[in-house]
Each structure stands twice: as structure tokens, then as C-alpha cells.
N, C-alpha and C. Protein backbone atom coordinates (compact mmCIF):
# COMPACT_ATOMS: atom_id res chain seq x y z
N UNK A 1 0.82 -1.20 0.00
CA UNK A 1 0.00 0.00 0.00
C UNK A 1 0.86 1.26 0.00
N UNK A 2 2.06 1.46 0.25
CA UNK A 2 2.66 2.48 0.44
C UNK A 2 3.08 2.54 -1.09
N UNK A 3 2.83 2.03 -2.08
CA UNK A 3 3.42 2.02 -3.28
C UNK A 3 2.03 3.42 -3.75
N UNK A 4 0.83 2.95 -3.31
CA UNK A 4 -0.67 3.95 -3.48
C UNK A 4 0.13 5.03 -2.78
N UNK A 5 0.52 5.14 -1.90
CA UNK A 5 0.68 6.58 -1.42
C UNK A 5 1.70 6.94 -1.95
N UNK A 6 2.72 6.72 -2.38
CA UNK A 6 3.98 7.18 -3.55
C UNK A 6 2.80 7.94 -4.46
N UNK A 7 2.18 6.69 -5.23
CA UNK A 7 1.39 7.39 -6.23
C UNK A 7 0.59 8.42 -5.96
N UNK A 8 -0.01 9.03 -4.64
CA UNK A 8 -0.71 10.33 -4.60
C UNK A 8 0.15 11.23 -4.28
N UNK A 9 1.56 10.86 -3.56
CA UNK A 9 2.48 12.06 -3.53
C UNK A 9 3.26 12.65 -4.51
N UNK A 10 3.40 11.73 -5.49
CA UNK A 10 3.74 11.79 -7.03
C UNK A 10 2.79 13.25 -7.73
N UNK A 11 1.14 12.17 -7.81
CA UNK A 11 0.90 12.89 -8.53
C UNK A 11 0.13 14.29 -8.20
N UNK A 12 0.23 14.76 -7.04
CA UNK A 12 -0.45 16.08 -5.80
C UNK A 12 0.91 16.40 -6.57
N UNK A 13 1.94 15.77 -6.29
CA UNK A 13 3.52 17.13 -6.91
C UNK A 13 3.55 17.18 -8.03
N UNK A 14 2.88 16.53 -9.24
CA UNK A 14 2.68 16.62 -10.58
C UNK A 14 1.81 18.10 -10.81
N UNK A 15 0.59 18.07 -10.22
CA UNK A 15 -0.49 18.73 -10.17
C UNK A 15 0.10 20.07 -9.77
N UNK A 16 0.65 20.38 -8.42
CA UNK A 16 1.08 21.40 -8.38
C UNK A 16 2.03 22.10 -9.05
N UNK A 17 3.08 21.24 -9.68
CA UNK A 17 3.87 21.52 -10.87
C UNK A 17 3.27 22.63 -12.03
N UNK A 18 2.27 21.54 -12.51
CA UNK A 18 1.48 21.63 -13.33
C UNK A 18 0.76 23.19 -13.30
N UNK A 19 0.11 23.68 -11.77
CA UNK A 19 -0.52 24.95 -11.51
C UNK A 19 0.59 26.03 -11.25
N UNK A 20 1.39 25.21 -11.22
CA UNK A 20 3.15 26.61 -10.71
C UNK A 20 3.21 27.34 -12.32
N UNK A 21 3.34 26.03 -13.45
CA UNK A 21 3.91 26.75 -14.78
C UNK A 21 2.87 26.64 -15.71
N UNK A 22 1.83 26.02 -15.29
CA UNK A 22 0.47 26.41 -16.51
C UNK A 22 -0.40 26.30 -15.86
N UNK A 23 -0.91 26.87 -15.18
CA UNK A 23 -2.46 27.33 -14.60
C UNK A 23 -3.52 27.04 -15.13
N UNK A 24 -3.34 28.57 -16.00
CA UNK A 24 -4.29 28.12 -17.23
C UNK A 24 -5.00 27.20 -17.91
N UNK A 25 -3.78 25.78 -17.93
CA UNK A 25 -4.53 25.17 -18.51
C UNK A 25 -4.95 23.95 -17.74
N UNK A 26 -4.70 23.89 -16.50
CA UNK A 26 -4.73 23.24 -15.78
C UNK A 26 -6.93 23.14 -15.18
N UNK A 27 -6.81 24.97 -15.04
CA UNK A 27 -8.01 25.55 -14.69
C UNK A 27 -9.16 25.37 -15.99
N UNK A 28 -8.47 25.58 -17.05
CA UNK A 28 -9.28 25.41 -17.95
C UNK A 28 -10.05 23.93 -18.31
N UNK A 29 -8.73 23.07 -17.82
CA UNK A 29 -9.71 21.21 -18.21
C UNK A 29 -10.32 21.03 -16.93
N UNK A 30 -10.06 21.68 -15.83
CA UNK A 30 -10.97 21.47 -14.60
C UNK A 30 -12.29 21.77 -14.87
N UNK A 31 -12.33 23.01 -14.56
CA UNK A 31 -13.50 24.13 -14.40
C UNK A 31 -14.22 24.87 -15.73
N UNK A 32 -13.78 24.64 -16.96
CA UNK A 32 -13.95 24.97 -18.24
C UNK A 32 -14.02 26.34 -18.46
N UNK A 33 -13.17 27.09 -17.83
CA UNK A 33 -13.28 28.66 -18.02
C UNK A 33 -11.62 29.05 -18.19
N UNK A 34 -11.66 30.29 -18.27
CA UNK A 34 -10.40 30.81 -18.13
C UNK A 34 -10.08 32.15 -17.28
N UNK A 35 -8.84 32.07 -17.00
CA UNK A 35 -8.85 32.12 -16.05
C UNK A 35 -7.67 33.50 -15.81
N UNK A 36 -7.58 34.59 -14.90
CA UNK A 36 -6.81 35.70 -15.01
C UNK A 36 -6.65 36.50 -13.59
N UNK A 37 -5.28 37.49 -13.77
CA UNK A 37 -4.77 38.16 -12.71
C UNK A 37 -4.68 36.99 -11.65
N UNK A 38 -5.45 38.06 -10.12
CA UNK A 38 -5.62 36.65 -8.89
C UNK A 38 -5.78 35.39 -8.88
N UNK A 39 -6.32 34.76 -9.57
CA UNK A 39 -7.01 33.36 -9.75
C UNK A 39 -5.53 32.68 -10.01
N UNK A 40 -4.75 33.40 -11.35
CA UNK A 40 -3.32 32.97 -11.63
C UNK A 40 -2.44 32.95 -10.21
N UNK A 41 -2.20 34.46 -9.38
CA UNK A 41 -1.49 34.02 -8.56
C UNK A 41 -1.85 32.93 -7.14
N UNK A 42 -3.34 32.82 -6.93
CA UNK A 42 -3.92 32.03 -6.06
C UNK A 42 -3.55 30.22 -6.66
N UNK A 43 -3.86 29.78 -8.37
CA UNK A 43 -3.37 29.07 -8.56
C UNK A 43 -1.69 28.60 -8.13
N UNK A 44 -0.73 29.55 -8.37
CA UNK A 44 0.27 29.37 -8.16
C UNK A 44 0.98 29.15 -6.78
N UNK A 45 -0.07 29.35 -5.84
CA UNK A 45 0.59 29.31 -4.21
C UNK A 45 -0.14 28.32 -3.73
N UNK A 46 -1.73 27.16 -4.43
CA UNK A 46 -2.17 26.31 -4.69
C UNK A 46 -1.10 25.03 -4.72
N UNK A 47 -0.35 25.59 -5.91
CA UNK A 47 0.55 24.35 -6.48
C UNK A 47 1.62 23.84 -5.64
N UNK A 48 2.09 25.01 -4.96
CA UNK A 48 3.27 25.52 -3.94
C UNK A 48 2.70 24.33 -3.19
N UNK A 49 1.56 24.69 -2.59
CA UNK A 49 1.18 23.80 -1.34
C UNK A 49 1.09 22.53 -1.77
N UNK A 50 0.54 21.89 -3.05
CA UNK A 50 0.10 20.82 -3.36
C UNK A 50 1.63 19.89 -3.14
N UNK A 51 2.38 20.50 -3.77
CA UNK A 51 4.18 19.82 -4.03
C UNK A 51 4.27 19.69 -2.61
N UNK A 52 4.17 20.71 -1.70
CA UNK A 52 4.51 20.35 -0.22
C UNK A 52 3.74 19.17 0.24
N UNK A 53 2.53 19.40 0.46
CA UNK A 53 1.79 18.41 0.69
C UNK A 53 2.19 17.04 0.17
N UNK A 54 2.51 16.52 -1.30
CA UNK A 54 3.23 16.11 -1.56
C UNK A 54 4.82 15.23 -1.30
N UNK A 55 5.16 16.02 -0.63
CA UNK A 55 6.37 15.83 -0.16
C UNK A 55 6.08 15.39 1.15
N UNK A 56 5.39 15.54 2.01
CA UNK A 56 5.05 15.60 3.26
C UNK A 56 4.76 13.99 3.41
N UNK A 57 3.93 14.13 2.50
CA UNK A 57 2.94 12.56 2.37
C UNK A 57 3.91 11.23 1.71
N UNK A 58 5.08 11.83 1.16
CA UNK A 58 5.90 10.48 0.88
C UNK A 58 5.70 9.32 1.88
N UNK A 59 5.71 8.08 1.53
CA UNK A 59 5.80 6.99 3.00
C UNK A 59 7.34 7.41 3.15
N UNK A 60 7.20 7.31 5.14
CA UNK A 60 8.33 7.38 5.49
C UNK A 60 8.21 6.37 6.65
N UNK A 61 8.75 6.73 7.91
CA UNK A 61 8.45 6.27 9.34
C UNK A 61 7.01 7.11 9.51
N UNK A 62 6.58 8.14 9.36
CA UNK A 62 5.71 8.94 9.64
C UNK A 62 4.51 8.04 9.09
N UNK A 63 4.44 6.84 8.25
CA UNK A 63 3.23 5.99 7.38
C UNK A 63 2.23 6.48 7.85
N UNK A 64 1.71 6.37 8.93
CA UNK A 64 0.24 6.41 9.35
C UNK A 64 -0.29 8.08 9.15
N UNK A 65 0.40 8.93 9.77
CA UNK A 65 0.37 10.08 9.71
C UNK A 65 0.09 10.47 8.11
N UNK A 66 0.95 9.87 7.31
CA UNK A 66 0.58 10.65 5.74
C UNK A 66 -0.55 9.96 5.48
N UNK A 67 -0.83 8.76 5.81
CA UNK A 67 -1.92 7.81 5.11
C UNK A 67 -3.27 8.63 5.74
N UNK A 68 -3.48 8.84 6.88
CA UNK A 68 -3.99 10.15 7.38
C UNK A 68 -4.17 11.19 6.67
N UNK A 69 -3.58 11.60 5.93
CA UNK A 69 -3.62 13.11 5.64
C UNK A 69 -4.13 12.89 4.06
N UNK A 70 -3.44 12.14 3.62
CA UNK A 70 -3.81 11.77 2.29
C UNK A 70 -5.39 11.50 1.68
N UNK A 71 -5.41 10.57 3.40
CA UNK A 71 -6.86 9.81 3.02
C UNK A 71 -8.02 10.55 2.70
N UNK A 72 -7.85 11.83 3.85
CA UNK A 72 -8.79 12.98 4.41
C UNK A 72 -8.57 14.31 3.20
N UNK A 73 -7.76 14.24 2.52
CA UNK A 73 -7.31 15.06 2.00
C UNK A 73 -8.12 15.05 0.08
N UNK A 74 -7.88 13.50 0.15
CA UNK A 74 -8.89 13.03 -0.82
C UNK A 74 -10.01 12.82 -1.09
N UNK A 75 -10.56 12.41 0.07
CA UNK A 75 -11.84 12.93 0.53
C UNK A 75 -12.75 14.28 0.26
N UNK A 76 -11.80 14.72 0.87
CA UNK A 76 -12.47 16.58 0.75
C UNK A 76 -12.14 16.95 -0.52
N UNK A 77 -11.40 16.97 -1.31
CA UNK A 77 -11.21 17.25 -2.86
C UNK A 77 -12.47 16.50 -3.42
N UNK A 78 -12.58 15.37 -3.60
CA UNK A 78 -13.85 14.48 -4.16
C UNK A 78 -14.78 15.32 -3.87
N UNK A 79 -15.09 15.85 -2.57
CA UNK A 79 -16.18 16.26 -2.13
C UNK A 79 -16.55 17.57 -2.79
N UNK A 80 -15.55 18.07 -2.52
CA UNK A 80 -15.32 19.63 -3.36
C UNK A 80 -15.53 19.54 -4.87
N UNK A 81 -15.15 18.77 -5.76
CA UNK A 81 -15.52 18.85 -7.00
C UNK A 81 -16.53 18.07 -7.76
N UNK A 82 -17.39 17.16 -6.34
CA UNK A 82 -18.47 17.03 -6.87
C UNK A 82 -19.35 18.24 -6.60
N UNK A 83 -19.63 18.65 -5.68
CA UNK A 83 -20.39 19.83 -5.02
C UNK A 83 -20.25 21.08 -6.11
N UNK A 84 -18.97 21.33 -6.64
CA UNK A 84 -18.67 22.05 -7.71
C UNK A 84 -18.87 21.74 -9.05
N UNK A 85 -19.61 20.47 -9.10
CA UNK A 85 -19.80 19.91 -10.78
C UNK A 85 -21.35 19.88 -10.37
N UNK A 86 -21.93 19.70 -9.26
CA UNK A 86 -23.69 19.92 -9.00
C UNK A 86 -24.53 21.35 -9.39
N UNK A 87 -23.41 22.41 -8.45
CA UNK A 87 -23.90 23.09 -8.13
C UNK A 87 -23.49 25.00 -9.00
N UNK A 88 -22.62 24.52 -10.08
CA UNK A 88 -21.80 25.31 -10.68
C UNK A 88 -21.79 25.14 -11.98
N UNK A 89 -21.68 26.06 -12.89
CA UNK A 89 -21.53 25.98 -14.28
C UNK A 89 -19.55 25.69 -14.56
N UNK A 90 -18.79 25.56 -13.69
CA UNK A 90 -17.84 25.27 -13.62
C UNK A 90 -17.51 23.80 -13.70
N UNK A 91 -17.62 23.64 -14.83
CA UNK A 91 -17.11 22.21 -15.08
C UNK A 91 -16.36 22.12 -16.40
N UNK A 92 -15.18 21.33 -16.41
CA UNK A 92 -14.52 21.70 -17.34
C UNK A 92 -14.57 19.76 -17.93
N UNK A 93 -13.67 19.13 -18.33
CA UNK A 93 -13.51 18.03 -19.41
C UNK A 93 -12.72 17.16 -18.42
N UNK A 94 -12.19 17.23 -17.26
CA UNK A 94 -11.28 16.49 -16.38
C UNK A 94 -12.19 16.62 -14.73
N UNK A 95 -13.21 17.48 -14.69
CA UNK A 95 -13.78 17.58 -13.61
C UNK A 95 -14.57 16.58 -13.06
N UNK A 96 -14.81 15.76 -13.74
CA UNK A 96 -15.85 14.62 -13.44
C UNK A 96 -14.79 13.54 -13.02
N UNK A 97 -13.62 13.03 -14.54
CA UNK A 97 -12.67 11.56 -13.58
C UNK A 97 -11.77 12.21 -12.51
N UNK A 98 -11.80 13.40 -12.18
CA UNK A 98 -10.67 13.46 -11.42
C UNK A 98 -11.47 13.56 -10.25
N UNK A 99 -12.74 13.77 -10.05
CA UNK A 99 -13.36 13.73 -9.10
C UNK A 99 -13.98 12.67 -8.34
N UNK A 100 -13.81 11.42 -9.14
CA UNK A 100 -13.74 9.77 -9.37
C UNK A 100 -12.73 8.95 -8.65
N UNK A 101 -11.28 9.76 -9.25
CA UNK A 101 -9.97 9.28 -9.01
C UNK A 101 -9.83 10.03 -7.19
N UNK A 102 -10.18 10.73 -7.28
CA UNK A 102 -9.60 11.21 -5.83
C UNK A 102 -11.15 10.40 -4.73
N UNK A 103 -11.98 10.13 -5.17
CA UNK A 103 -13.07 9.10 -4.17
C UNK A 103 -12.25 7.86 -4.40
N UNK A 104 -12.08 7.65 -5.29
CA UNK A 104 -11.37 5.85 -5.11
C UNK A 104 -10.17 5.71 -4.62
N UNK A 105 -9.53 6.84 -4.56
CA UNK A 105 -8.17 6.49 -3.97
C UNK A 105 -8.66 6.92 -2.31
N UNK A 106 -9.41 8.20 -2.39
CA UNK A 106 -10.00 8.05 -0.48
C UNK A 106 -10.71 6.79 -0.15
N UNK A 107 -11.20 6.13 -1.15
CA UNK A 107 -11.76 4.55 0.01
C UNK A 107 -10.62 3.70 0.34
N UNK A 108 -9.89 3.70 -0.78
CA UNK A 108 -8.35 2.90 -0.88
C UNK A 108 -7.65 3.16 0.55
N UNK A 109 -7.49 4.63 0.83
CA UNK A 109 -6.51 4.94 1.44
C UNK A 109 -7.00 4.71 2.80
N UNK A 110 -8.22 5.53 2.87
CA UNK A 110 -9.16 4.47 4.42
C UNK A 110 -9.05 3.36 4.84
N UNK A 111 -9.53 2.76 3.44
CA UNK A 111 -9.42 1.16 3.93
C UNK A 111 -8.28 1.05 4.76
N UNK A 112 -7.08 1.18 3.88
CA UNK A 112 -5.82 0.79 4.00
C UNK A 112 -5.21 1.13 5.69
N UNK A 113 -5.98 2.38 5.83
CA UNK A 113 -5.77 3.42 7.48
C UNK A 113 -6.12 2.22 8.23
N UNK A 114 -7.57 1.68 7.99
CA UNK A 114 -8.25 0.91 8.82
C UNK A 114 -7.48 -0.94 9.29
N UNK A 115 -6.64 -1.29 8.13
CA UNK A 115 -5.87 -2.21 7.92
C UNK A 115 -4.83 -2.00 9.05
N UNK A 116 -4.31 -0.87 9.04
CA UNK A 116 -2.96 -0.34 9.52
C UNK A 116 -3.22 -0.40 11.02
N UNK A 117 -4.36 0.39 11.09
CA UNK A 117 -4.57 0.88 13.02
C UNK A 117 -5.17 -1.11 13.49
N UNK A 118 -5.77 -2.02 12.32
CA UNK A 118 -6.27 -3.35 13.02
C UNK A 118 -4.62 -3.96 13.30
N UNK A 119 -3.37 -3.61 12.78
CA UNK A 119 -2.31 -4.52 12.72
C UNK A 119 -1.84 -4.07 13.91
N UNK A 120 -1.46 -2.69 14.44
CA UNK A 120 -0.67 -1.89 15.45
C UNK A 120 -1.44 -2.64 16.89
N UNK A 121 -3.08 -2.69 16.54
CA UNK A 121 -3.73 -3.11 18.04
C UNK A 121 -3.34 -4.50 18.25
């Protein structure tokens, strides 16, 4: 399972990459608009965090703690861009699987929490 959490710390530092040097188009396959001034620099301190976060969440000794953060973290994104694909004309061409991909990797990563805290007891 720590190979799954490589893969969300991977790709949270892909993503923020991604919002550091193209925003734009990042915002545009999300949310289907485009996008200017603030929104650009709010994207860009977005991405900042995402890479940290990222980095944070590598498996280390810390496992439980990132699997934690990850889990919850995925969660609330899912949550957020369904609520934002219901309730918003903001939907772009990536807003729907990525909103898919981040629920399946939060049951994954739960589960996996729930695996972890049954082995420690």
C-alpha cells in the first residue's frame, strides 16, 4: 500500500507543478473557463502547497500520519468537485474523472488506514 501513497504524492507534486507553470490550462480542463490576474497568482501558491503536501505525504516512518492526511485530503477534494460539478456551471472536461480518481483512492486509502490501526492493536 505504500506504493498507493507514492502514487498520490507523485501525482499532488505533478499537479502542483502543473498549476506553478500552466495554470491556465490546468483551470481550464478542470473548471472549463479561463482564467486571469488573482485566480493565476492564487493558482500558483495552490501548487506551492500541493508539491509540499506532496512531499510531506511520501511513505516514510511517519506511514500512518501521511496515510492520514492523504486519506482525508482526498476525501475533501472528491467532495469539493463534486459539489462544484452539481452546483456550478464550472465544469470543465477532467472535472468529473478526477473527481472519481480522488473518491477511489479516499476509500483505498481508508481502507488501507483501517488495515494499519487493526495490525498496530
Amino acid at each position: 500500500m505504500k506504493n498507493l501513497l507514492k502514487f498520490c504524492s507523485l501525482t499532488e507534486s505533478a499537479t502542483g507543478l502543473a498549476l506553478i507553470s500552466i495554470p491556465s490550462i490546468v483551470l481550464q480542463l478542470l473548471f472549463g473557463e479561463e482564467v486571469y490576474g488573482l485566480a493565476l497568482t492564487i493558482s500558483r501558491f495552490a501548487g506551492i502547497c500541493l508539491i509540499s503536501f506532496g512531499i510531506a505525504c511520501w511513505p516514510s516512518e511517519q506511514f500512518i500520519q501521511a496515510l492520514r492526511s492523504m486519506s482525508i485530503y482526498n476525501l475533501l477534494v472528491a467532495f469539493f468537485f463534486i459539489y462544484i460539478g452539481l452546483k456550478s456551471s464550472l465544469v470543465g472536461i477532467l472535472l468529473w474523472p478526477v473527481a472519481t480518481i480522488h473518491f477511489v483512492l479516499s476509500v483505498l486509502l481508508i481502507r488501507e488506514l483501517q488495515l494499519q490501526k487493526r495490525k498496530s492493536v
